[in-house]
Protein backbone atom coordinates (compact mmCIF):
# COMPACT_ATOMS: atom_id res chain seq x y z
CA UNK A 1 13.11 10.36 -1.76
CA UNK A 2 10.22 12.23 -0.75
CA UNK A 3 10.85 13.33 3.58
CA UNK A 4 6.87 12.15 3.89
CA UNK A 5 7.21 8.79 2.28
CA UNK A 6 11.35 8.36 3.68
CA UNK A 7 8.93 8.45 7.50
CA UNK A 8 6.09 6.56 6.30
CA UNK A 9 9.24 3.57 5.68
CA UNK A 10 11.18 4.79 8.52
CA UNK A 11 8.15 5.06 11.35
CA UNK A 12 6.69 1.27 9.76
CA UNK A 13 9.93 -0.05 10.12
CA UNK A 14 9.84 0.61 13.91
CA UNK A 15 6.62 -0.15 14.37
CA UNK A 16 6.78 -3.24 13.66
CA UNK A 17 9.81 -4.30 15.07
CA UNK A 18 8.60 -2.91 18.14
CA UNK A 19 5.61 -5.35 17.55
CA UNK A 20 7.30 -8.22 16.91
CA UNK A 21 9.77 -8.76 20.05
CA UNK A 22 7.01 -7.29 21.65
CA UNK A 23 5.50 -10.58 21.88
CA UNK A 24 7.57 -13.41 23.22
CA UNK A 25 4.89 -14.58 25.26
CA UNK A 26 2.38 -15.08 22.74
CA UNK A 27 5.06 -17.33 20.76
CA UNK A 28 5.81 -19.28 23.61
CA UNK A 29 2.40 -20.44 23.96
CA UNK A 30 2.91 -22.15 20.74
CA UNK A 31 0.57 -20.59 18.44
CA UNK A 32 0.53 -21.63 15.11
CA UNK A 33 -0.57 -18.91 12.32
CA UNK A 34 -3.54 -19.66 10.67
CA UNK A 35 -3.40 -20.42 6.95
CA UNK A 36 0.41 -19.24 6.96
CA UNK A 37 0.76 -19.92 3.07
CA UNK A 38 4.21 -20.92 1.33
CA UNK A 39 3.40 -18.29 -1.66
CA UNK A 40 2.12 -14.55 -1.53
CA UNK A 41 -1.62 -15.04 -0.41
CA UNK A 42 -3.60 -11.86 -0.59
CA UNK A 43 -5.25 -10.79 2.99
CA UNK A 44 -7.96 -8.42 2.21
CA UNK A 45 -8.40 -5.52 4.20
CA UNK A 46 -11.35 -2.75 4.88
CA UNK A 47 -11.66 0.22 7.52
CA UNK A 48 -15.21 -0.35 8.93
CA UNK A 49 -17.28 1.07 11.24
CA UNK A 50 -17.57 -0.07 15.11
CA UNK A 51 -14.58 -1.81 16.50
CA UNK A 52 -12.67 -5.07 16.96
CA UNK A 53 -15.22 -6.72 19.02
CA UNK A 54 -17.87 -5.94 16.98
CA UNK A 55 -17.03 -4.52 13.23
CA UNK A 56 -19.55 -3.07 10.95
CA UNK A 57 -20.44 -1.85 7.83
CA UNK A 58 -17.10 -1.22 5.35
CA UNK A 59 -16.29 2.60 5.82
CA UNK A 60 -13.27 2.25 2.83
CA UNK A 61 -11.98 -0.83 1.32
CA UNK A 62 -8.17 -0.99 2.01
CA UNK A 63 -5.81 -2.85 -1.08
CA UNK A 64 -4.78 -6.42 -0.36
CA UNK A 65 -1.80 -7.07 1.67
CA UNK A 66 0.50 -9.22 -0.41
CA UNK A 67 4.12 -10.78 0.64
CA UNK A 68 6.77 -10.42 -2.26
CA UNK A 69 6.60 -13.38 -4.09
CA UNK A 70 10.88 -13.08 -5.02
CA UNK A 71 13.49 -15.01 -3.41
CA UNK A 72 14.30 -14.03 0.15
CA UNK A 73 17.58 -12.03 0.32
CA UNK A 74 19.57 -11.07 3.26
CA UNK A 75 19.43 -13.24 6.43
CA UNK A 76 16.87 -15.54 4.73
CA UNK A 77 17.20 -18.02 7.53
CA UNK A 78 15.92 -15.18 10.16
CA UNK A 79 14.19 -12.53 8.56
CA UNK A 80 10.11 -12.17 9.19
CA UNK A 81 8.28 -12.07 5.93
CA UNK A 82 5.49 -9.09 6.36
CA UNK A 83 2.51 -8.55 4.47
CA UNK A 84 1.99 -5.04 3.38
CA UNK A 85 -0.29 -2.40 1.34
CA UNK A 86 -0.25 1.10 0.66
CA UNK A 87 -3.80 2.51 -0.21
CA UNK A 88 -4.46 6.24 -0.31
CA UNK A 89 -8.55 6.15 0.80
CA UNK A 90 -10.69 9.80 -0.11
CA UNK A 91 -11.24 10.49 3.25
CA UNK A 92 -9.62 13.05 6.10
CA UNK A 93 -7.53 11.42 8.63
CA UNK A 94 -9.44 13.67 11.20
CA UNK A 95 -13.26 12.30 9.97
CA UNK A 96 -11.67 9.04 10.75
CA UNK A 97 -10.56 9.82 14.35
CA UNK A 98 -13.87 11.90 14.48
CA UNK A 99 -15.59 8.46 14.31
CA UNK A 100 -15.28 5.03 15.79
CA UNK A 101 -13.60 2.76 13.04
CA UNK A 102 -11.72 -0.23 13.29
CA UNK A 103 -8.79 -1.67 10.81
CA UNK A 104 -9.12 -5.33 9.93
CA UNK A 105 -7.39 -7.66 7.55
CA UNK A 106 -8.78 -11.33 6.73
CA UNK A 107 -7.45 -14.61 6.14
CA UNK A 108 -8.32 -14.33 2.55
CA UNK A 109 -11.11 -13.47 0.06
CA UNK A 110 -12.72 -16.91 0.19
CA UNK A 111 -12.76 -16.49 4.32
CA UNK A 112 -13.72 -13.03 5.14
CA UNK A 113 -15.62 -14.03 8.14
CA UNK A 114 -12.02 -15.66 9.64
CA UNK A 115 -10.03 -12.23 10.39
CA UNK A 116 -5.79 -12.01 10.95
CA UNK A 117 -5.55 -8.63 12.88
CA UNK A 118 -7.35 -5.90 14.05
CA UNK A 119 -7.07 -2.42 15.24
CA UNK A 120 -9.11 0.64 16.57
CA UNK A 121 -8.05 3.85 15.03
CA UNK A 122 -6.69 6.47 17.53
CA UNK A 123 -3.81 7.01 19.31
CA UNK A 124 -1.31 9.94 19.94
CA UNK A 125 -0.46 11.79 16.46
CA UNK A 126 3.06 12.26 15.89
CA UNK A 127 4.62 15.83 15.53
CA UNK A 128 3.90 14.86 11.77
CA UNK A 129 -0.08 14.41 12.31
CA UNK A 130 0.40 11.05 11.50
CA UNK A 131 -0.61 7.80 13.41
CA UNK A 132 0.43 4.42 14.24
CA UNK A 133 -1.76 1.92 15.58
CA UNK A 134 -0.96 -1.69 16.58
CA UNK A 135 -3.58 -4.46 14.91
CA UNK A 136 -3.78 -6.88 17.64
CA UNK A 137 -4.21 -10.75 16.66
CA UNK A 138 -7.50 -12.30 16.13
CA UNK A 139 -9.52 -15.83 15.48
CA UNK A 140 -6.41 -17.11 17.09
CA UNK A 141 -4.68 -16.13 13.91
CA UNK A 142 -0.93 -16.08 14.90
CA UNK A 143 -0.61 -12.88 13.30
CA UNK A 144 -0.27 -9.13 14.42
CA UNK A 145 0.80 -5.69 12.70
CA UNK A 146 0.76 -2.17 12.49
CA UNK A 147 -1.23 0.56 10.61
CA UNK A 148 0.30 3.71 9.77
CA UNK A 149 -1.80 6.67 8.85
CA UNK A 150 -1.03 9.90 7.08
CA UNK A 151 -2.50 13.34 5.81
CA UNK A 152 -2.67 13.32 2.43
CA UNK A 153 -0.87 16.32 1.03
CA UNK A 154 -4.35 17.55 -0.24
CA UNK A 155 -5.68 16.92 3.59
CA UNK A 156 -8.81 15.40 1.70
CA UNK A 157 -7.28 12.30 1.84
CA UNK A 158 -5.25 9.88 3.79
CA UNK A 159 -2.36 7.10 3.17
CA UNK A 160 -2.36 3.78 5.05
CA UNK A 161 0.14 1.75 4.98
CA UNK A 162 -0.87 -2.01 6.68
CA UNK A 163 1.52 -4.68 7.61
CA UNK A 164 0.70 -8.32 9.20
CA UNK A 165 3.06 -10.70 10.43
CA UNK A 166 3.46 -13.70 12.20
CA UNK A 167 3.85 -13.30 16.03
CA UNK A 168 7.66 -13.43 16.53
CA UNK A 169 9.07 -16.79 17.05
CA UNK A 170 5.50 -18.66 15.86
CA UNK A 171 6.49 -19.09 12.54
CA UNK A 172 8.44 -17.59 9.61
């Protein structure tokens, strides 16, 4: 396996754990996800300009984060299904720290306006020059997640991986 994509998985992985029982308290005030479907709903996501409070234009559109639609293997009783997309945009990760843009994912295509998570990109860059950035829950969505950004080998480009989740404990 490629070392690049093995820490992409690896650095996701942690991420979002690190999200997850990062929020007990949110759970406990019972929130309930917002359209948390049985099947594998796509959530449409975008980079766009401005930031959480107030996004703007689309900068890049981002590929759909889909669950796997197979049978749940493992500790099916207590793992946390996750969302998750992998879309390599044509754009420098340094033009987009250069600039004030904000991750987002929706509820679905038919309800942009209602969004799942958000997150401003920036943050420390790991001794890779990647970054991880938390997308903090919106519209009272029940959801949160993580964005992790890499240099494209070409450094004209950059990989994003997204993943969305249900706040720990709120549902599964």
């Amino acid at each position: 396996m490629d070392p690049r994509r093995c820490a992409l998985i690896t650095g996701c992985t942690l991420a979002l754990l690190t999200l997850a029982t990062a929020a007990p308290g949110v759970a406990a005030q019972g929130a309930t996800p917002v359209g948390a479907p049985s099947g594998p709903t796509p959530r449409p996501a975008q980079i766009v300009g401005g930031n959480c409070a107030a996004p703007g234009e689309i900068v890049a559109p981002l590929n759909d984060l889909t669950r796997p639609a197979g049978p749940i293997v493992g500790q099916a009783g207590k793992a946390i299904r996750v969302a998750n997309a992998l879309t390599i945009v044509p754009l420098p990760l340094a033009e987009l720290l250069a600039s004030d843009d904000a991750i987002v994912v929706h509820l679905s295509a038919d309800q942009p306006q209602t969004l799942l998570a958000c997150g401003e990109i920036g943050g420390a860059l790991g001794a890779d020059g990647s970054l991880v950035l938390g997308l903090r829950e919106a519209s009272a969505s029940g959801f949160t997640g993580i964005a992790y950004l890499v240099p494209g080998i070409d450094d004209a480009s950059t990989e994003i991986s997204v993943f969305v989740a249900p706040v720990f404990g709120a549902a599964g």
